[in-house]
PDB file of N, CA and C in Angstrom:
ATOM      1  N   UNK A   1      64.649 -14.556   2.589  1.00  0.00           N
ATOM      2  CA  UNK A   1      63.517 -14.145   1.779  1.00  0.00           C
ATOM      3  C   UNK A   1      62.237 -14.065   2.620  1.00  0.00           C
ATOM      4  N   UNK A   2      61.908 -15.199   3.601  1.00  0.00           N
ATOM      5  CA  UNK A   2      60.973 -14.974   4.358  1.00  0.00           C
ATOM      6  C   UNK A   2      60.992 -13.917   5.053  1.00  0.00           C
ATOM      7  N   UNK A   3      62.031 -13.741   5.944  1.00  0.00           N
ATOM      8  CA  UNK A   3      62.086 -12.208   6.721  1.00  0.00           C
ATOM      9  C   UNK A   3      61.718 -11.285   6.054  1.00  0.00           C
ATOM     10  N   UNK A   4      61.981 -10.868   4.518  1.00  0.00           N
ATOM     11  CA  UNK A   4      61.450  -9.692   4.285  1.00  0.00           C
ATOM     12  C   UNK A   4      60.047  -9.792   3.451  1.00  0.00           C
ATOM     13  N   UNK A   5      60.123 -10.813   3.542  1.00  0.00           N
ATOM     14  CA  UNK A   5      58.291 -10.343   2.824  1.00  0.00           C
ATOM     15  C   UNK A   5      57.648 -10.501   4.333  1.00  0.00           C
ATOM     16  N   UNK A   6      57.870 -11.203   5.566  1.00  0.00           N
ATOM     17  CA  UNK A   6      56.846 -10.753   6.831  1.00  0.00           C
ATOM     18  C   UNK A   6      57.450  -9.028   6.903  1.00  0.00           C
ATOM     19  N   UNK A   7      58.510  -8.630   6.827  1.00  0.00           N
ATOM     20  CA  UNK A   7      58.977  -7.036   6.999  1.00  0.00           C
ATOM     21  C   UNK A   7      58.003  -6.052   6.228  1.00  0.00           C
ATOM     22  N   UNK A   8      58.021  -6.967   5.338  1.00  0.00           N
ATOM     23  CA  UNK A   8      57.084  -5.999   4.106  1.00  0.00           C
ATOM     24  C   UNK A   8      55.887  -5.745   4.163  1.00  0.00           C
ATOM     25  N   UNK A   9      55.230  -6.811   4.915  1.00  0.00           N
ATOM     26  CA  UNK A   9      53.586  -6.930   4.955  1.00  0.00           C
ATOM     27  C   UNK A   9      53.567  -6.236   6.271  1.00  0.00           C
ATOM     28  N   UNK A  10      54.589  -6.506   7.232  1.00  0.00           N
ATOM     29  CA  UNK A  10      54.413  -5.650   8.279  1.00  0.00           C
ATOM     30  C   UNK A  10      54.279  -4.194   8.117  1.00  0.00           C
ATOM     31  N   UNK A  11      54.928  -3.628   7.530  1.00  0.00           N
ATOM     32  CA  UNK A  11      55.458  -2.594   6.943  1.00  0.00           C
ATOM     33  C   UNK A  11      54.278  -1.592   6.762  1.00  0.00           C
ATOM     34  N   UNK A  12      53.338  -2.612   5.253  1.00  0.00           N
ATOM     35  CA  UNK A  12      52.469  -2.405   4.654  1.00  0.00           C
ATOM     36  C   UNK A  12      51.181  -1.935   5.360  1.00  0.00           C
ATOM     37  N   UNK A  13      50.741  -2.424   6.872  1.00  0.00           N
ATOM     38  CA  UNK A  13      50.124  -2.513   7.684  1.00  0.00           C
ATOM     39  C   UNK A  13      50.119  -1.235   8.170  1.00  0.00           C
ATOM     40  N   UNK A  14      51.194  -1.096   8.502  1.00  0.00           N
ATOM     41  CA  UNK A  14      51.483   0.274   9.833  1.00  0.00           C
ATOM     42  C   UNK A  14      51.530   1.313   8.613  1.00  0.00           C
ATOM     43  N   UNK A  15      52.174   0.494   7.509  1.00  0.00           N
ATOM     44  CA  UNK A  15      51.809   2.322   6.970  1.00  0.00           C
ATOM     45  C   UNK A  15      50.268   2.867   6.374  1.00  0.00           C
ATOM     46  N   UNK A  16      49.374   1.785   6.385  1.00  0.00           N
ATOM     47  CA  UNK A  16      47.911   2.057   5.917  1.00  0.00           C
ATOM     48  C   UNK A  16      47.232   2.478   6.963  1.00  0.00           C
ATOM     49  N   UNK A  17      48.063   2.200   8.600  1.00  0.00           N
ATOM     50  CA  UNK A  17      47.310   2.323   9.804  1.00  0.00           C
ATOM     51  C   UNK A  17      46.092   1.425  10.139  1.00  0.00           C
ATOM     52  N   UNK A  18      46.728  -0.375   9.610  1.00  0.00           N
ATOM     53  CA  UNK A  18      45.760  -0.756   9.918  1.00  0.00           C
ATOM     54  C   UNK A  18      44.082  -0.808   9.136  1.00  0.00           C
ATOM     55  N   UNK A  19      44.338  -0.666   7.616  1.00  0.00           N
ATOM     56  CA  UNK A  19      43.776  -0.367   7.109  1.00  0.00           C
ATOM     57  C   UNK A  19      42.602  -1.702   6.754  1.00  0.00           C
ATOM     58  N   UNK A  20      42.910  -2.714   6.586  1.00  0.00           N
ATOM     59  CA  UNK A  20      42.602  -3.666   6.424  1.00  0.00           C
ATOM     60  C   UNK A  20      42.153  -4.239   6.850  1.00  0.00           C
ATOM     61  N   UNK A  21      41.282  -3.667   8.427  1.00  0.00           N
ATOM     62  CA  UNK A  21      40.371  -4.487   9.256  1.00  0.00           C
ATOM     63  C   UNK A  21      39.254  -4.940   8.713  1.00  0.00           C
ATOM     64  N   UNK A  22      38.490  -5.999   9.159  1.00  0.00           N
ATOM     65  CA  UNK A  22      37.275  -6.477   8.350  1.00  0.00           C
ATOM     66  C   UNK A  22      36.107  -5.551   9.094  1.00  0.00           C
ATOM     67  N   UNK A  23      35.199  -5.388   8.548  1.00  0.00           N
ATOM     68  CA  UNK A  23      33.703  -4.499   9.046  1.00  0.00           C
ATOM     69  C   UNK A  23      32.934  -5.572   8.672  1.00  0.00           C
ATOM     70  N   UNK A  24      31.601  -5.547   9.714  1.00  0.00           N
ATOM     71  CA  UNK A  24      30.502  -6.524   9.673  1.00  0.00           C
ATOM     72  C   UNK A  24      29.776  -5.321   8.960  1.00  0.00           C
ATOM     73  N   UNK A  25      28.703  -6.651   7.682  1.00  0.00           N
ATOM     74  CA  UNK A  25      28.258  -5.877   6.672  1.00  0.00           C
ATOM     75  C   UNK A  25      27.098  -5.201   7.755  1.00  0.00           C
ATOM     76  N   UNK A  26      26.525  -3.970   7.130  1.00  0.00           N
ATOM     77  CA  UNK A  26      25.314  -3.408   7.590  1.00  0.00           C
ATOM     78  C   UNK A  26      24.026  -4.174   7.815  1.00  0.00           C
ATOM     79  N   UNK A  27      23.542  -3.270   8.502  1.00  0.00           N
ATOM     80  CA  UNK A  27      22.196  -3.855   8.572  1.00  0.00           C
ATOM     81  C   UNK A  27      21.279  -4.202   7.768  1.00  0.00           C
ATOM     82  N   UNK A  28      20.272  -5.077   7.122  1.00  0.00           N
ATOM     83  CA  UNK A  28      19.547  -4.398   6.066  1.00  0.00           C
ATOM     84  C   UNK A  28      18.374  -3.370   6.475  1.00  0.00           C
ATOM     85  N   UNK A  29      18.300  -2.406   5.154  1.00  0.00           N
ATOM     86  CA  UNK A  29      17.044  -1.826   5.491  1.00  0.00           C
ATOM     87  C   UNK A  29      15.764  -2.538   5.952  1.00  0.00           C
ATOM     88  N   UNK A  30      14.780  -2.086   7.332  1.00  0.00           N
ATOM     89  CA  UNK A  30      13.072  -2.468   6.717  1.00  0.00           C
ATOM     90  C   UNK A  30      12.644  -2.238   5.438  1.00  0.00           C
ATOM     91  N   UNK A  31      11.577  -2.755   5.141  1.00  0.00           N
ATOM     92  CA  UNK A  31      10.875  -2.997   3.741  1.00  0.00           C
ATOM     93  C   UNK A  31       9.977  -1.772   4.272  1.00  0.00           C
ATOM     94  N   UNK A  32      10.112  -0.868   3.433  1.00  0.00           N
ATOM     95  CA  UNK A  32       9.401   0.690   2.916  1.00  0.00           C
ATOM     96  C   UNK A  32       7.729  -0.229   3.248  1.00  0.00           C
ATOM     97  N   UNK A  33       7.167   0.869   3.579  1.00  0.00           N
ATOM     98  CA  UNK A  33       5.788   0.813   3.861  1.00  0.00           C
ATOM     99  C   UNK A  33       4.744   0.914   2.453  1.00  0.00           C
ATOM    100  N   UNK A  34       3.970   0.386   1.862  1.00  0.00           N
ATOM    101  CA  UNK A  34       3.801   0.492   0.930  1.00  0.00           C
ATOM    102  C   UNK A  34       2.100   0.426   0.899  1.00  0.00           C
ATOM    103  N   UNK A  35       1.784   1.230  -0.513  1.00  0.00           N
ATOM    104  CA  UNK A  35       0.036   1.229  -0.454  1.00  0.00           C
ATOM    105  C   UNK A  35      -0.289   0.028  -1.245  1.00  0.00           C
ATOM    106  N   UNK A  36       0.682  -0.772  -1.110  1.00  0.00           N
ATOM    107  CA  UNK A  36      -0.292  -2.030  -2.251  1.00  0.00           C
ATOM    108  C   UNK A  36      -1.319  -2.949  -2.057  1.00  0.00           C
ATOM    109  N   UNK A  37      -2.023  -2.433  -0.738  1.00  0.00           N
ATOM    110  CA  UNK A  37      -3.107  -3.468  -0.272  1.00  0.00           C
ATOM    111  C   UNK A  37      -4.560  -2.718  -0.666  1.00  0.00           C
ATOM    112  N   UNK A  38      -5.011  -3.732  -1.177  1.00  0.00           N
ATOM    113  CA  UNK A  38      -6.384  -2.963  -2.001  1.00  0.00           C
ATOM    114  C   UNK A  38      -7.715  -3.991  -1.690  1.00  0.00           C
ATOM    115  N   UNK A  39      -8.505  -3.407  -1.422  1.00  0.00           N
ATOM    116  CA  UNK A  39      -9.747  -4.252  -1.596  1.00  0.00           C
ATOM    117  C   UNK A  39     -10.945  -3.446  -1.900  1.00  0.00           C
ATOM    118  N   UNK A  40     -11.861  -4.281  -2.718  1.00  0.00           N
ATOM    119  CA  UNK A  40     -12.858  -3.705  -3.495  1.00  0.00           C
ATOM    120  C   UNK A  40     -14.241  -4.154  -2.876  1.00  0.00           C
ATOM    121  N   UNK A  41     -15.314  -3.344  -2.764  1.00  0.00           N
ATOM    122  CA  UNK A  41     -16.383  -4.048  -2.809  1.00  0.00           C
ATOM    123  C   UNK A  41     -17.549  -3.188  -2.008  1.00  0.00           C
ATOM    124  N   UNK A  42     -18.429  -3.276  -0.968  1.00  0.00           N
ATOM    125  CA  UNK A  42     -19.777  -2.518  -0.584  1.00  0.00           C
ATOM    126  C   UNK A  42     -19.678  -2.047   0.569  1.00  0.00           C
ATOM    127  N   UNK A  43     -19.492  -0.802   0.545  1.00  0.00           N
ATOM    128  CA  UNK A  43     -19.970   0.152   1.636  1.00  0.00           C
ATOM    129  C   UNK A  43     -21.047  -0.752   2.895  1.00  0.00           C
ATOM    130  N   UNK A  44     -20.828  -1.016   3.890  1.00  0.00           N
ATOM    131  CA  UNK A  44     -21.628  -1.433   5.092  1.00  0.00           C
ATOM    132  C   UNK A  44     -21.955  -0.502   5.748  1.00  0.00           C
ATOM    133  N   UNK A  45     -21.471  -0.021   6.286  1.00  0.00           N
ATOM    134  CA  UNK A  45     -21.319   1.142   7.551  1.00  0.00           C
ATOM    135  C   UNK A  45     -20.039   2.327   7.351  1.00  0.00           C
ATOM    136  N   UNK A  46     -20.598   3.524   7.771  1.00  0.00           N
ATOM    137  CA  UNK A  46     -19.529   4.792   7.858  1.00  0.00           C
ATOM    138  C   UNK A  46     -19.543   5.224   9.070  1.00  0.00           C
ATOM    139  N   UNK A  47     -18.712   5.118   9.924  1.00  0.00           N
ATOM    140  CA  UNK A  47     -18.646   5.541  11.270  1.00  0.00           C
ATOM    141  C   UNK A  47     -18.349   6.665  11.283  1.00  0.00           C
ATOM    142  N   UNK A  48     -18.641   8.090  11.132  1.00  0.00           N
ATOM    143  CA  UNK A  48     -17.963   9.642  11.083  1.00  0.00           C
ATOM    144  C   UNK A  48     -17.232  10.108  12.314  1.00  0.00           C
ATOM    145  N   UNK A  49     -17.893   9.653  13.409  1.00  0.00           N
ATOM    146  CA  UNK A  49     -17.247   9.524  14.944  1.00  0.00           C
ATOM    147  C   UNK A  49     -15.945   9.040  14.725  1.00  0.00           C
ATOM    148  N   UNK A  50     -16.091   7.590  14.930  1.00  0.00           N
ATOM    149  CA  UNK A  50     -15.079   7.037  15.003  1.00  0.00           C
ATOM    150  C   UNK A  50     -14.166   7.194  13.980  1.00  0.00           C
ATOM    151  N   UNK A  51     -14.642   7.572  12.369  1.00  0.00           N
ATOM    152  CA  UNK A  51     -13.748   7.622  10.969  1.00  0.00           C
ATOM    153  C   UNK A  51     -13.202   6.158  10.851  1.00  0.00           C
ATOM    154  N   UNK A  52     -14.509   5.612  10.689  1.00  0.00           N
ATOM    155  CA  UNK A  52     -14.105   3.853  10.267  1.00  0.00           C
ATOM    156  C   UNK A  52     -15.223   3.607   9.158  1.00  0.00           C
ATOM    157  N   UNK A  53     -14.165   3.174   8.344  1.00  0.00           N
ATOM    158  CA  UNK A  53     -15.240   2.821   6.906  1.00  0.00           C
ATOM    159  C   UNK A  53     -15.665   1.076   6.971  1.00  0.00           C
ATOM    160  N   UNK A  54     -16.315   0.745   6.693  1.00  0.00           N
ATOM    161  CA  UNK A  54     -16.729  -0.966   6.557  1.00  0.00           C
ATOM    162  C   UNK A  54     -17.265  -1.205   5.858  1.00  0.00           C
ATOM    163  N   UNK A  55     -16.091  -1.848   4.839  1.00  0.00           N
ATOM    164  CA  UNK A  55     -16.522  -2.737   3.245  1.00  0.00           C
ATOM    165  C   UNK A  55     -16.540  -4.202   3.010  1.00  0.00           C
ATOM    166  N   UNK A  56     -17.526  -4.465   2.699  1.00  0.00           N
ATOM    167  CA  UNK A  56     -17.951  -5.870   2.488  1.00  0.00           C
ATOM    168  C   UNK A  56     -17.419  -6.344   1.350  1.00  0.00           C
ATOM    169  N   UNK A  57     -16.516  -7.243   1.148  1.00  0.00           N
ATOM    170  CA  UNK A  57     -15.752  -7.999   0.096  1.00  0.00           C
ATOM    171  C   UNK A  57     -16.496  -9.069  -0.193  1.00  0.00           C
ATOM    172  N   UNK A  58     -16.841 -10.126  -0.561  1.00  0.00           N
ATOM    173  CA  UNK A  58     -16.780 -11.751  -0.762  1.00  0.00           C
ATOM    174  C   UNK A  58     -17.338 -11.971   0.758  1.00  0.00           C
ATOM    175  N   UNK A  59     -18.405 -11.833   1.318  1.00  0.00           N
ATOM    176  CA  UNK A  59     -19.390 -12.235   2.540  1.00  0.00           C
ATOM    177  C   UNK A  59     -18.226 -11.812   3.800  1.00  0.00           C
ATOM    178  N   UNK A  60     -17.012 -11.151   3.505  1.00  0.00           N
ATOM    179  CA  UNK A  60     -16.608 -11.086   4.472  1.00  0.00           C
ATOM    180  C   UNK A  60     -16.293  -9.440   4.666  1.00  0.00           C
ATOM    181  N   UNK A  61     -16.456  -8.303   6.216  1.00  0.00           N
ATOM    182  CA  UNK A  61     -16.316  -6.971   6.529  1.00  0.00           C
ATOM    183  C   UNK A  61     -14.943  -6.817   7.264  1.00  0.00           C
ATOM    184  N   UNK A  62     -14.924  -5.627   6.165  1.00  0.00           N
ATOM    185  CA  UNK A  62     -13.202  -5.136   6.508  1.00  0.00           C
ATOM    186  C   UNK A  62     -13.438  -3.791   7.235  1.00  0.00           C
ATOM    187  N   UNK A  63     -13.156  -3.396   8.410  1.00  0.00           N
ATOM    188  CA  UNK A  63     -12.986  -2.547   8.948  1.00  0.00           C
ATOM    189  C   UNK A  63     -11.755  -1.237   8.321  1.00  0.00           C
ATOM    190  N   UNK A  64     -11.796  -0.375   8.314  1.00  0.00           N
ATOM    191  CA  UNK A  64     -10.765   0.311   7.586  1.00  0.00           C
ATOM    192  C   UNK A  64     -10.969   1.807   8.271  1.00  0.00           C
ATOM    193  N   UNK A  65      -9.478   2.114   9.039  1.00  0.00           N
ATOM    194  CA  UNK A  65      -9.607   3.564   9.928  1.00  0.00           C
ATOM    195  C   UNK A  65      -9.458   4.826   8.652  1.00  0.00           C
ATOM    196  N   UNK A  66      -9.966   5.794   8.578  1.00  0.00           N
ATOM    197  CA  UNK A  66     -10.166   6.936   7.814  1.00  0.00           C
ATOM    198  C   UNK A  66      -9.076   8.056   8.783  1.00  0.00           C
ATOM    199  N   UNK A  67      -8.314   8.487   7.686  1.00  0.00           N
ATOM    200  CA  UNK A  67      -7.931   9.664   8.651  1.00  0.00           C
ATOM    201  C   UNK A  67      -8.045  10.921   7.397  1.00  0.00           C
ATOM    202  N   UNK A  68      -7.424  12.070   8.000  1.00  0.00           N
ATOM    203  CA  UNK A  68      -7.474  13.583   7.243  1.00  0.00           C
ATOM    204  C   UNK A  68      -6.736  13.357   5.508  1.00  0.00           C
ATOM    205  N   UNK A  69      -5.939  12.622   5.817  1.00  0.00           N
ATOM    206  CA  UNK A  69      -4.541  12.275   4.929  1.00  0.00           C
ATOM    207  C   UNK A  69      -5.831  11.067   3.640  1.00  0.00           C
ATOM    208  N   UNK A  70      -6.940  10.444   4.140  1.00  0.00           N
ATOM    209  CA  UNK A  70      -7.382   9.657   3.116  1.00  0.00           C
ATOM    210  C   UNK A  70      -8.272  10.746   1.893  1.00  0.00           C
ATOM    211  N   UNK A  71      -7.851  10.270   0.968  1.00  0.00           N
ATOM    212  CA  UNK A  71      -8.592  10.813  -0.177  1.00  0.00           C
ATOM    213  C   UNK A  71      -9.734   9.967  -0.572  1.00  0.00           C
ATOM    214  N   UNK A  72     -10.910  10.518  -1.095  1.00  0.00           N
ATOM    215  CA  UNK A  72     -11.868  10.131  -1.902  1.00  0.00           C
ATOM    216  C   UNK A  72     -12.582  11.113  -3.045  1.00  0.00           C
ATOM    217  N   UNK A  73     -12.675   9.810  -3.838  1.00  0.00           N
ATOM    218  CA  UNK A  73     -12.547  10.267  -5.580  1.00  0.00           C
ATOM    219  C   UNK A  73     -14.114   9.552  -6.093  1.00  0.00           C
ATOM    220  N   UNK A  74     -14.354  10.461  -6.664  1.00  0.00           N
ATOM    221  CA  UNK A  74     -15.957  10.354  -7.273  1.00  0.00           C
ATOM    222  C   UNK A  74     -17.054  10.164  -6.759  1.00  0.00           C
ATOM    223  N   UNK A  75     -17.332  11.485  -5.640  1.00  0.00           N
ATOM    224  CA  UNK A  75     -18.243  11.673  -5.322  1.00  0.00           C
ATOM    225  C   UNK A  75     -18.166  11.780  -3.975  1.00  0.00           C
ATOM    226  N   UNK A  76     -20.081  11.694  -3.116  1.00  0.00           N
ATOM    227  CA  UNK A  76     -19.621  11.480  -1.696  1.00  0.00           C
ATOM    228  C   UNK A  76     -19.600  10.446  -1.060  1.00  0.00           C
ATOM    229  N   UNK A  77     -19.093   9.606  -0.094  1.00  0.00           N
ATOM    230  CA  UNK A  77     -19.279   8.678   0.440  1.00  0.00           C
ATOM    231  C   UNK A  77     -20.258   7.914   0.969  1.00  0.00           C
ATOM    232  N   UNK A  78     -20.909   7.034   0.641  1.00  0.00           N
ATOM    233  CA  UNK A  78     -22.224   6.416   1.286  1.00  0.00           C
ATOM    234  C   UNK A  78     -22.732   5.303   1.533  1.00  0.00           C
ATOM    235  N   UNK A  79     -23.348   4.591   2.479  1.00  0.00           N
ATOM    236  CA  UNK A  79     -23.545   2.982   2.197  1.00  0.00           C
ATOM    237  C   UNK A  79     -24.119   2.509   0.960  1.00  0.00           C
ATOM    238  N   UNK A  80     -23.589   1.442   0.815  1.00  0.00           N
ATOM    239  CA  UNK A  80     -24.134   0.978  -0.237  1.00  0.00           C
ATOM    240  C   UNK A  80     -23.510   1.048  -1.764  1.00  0.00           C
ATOM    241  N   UNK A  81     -22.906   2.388  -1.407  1.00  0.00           N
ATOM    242  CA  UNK A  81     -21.837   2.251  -2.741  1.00  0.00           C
ATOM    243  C   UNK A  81     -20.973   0.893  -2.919  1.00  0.00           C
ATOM    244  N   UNK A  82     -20.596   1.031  -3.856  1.00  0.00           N
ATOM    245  CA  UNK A  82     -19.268  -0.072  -4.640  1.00  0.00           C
ATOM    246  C   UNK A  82     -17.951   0.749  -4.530  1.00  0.00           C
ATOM    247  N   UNK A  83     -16.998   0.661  -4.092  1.00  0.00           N
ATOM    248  CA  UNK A  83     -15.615   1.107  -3.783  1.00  0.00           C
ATOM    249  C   UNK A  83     -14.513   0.663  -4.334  1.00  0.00           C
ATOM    250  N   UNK A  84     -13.365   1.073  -4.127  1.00  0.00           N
ATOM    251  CA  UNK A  84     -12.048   0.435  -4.112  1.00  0.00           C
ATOM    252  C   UNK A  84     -11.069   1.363  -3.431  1.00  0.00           C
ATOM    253  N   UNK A  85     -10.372   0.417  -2.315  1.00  0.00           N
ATOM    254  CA  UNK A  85     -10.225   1.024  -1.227  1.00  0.00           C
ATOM    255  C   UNK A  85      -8.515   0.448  -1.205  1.00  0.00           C
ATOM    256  N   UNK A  86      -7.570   1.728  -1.447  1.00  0.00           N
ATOM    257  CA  UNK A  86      -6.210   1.263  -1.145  1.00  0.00           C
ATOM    258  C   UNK A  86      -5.940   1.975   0.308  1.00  0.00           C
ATOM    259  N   UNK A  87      -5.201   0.204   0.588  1.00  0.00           N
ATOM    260  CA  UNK A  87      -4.824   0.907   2.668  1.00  0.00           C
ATOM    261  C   UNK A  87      -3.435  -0.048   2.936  1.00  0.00           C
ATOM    262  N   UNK A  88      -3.009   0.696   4.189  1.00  0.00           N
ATOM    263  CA  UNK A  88      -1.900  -0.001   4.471  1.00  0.00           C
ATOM    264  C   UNK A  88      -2.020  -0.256   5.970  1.00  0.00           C
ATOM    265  N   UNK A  89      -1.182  -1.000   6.526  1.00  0.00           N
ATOM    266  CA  UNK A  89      -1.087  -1.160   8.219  1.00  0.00           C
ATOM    267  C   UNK A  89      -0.641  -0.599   8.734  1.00  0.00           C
ATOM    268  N   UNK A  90      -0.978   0.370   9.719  1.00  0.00           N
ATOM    269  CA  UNK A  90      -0.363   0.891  10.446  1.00  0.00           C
ATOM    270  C   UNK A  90      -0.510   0.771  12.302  1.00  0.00           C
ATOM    271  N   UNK A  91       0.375   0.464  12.810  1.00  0.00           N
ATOM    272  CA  UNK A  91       0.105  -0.095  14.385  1.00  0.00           C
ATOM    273  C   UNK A  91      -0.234  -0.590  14.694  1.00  0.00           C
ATOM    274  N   UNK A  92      -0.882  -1.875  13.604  1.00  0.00           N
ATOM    275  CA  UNK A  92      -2.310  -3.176  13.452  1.00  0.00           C
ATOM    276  C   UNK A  92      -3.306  -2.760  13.072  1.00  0.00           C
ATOM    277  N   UNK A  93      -3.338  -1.426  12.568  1.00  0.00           N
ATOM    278  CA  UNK A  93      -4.717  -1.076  12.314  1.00  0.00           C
ATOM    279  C   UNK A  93      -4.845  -0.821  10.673  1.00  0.00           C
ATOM    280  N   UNK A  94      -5.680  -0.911   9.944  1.00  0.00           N
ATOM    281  CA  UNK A  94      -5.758  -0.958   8.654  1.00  0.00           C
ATOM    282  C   UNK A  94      -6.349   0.404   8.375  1.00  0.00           C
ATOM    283  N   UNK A  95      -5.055   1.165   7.803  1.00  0.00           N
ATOM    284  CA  UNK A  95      -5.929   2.983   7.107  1.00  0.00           C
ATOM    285  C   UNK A  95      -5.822   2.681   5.780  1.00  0.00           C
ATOM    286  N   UNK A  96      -6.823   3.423   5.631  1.00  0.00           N
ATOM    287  CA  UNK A  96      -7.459   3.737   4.229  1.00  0.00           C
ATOM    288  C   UNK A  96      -6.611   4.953   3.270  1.00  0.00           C
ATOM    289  N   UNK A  97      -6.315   4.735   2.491  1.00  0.00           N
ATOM    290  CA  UNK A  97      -5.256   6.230   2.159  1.00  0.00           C
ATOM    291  C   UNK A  97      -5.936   6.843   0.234  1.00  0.00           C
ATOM    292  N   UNK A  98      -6.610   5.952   0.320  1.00  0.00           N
ATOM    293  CA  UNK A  98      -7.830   6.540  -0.842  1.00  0.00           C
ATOM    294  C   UNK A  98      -8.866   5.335  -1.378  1.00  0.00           C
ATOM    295  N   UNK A  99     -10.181   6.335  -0.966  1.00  0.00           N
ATOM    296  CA  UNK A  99     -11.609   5.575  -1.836  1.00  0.00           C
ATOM    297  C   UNK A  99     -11.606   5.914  -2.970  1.00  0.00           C
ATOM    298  N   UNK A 100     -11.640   5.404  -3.782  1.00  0.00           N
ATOM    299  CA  UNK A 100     -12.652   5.600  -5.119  1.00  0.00           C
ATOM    300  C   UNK A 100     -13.862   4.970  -5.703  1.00  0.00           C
ATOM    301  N   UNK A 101     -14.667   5.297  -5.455  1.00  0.00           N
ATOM    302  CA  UNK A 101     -16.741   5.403  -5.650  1.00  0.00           C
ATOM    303  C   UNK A 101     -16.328   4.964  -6.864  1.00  0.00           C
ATOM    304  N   UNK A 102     -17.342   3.543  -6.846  1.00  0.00           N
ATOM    305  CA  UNK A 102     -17.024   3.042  -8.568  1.00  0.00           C
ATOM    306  C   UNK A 102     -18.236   3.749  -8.904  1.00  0.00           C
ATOM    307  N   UNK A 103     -18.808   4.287 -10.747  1.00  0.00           N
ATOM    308  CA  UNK A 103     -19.712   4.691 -10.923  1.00  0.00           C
ATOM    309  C   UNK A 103     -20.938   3.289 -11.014  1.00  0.00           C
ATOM    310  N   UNK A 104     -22.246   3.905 -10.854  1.00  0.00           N
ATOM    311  CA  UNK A 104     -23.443   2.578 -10.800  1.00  0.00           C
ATOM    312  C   UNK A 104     -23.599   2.239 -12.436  1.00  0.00           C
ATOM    313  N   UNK A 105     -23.609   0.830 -12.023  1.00  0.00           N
ATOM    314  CA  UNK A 105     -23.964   0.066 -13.176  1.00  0.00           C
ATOM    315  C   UNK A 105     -24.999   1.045 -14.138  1.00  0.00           C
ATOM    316  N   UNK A 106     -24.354   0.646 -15.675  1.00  0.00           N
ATOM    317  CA  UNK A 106     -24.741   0.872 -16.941  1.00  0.00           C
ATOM    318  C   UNK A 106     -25.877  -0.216 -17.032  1.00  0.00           C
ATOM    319  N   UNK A 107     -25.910  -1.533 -16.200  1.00  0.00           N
ATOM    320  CA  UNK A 107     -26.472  -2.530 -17.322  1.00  0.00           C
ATOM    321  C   UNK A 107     -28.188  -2.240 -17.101  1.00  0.00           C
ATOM    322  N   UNK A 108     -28.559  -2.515 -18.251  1.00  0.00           N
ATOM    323  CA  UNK A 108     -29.988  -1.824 -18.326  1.00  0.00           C
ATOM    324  C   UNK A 108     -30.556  -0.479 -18.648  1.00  0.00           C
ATOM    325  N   UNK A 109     -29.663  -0.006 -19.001  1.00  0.00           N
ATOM    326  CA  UNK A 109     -29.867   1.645 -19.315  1.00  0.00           C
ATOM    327  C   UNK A 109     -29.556   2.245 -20.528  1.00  0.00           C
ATOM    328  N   UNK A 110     -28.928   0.818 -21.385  1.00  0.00           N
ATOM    329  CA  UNK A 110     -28.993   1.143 -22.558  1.00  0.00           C
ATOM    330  C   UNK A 110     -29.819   1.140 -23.719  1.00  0.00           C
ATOM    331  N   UNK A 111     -30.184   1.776 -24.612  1.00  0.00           N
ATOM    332  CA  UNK A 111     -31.380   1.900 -25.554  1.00  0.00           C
ATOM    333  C   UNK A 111     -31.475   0.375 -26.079  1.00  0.00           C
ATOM    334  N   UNK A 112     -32.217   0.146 -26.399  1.00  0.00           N
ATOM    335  CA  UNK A 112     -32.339  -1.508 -27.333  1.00  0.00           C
ATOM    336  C   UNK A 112     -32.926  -0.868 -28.397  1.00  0.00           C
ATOM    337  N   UNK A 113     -32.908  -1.167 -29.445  1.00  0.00           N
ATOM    338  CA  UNK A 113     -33.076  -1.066 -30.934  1.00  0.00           C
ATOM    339  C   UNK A 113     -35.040  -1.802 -31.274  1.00  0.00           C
ATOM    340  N   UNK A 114     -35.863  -1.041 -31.819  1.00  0.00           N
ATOM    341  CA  UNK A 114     -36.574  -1.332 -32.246  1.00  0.00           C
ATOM    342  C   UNK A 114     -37.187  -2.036 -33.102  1.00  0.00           C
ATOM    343  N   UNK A 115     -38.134  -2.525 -33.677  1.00  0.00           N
ATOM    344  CA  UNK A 115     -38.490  -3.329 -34.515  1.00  0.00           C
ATOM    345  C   UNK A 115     -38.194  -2.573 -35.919  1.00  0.00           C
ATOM    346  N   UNK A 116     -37.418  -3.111 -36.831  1.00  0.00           N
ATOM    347  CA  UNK A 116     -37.655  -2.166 -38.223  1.00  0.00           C
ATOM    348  C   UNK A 116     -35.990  -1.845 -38.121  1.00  0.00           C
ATOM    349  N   UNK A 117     -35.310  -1.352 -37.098  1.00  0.00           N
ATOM    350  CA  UNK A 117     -34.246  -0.347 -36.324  1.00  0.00           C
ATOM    351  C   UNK A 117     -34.486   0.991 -36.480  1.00  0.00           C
ATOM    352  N   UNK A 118     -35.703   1.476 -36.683  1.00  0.00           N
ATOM    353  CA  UNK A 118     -35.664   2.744 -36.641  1.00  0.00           C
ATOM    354  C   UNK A 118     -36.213   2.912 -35.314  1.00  0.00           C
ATOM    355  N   UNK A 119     -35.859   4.119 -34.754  1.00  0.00           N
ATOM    356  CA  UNK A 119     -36.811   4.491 -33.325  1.00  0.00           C
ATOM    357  C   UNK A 119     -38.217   4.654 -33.378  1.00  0.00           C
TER     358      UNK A 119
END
């Protein structure tokens, strides 16, 4: 009985050609490059030369490279604006891949109501 079940498995082998070798699993993929790095806050400096934007967060300046590929949304670019700036890393360097110009504060510009409430 032993002889033929090693006959059999032998058998089984040569006729799959060996089918049954083990493979080392793959590699995993890198982690996809992604725009989820965002920071918000004040225009410092616009370098047009160089195409380096510098936004002031929380007392601290983020350098951020501008290229052809960055978009900006509402308006034109300028110091002093309020921003929000999605970028990713690329080669160690931090690009910018879209501004968006927050609009200027409402507060104070709204009517206040008179004595009586009529105007």
């Amino acid at each position: 009985m032993r002889r033929l079940l090693v006959i059999s498995v032998l058998g089984l082998v040569s006729l799959f050609g060996g089918a049954f070798s083990v493979q080392a699993a793959p590699a995993p993929t890198p982690k996809p490059k992604t725009h989820g790095n965002g920071i918000a806050g004040t225009v410092v400096r616009i370098d047009s030369g160089k195409k380096i934007l510098v936004v002031r967060a929380a007392d601290h300046d983020t350098s951020l490279a501008m290229t052809p590929a960055t978009s900006v949304h509402g308006g034109h670019l300028a110091e002093g604006q309020r921003v929000a700036v999605r970028w990713l890393e690329k080669d160690g360097k931090k690009v910018a891949t879209s501004v968006r110009i927050e609009p200027p504060s409402v507060a104070g510009t709204t009517p206040t109501a008179t004595a009586g409430g009529q105007p």
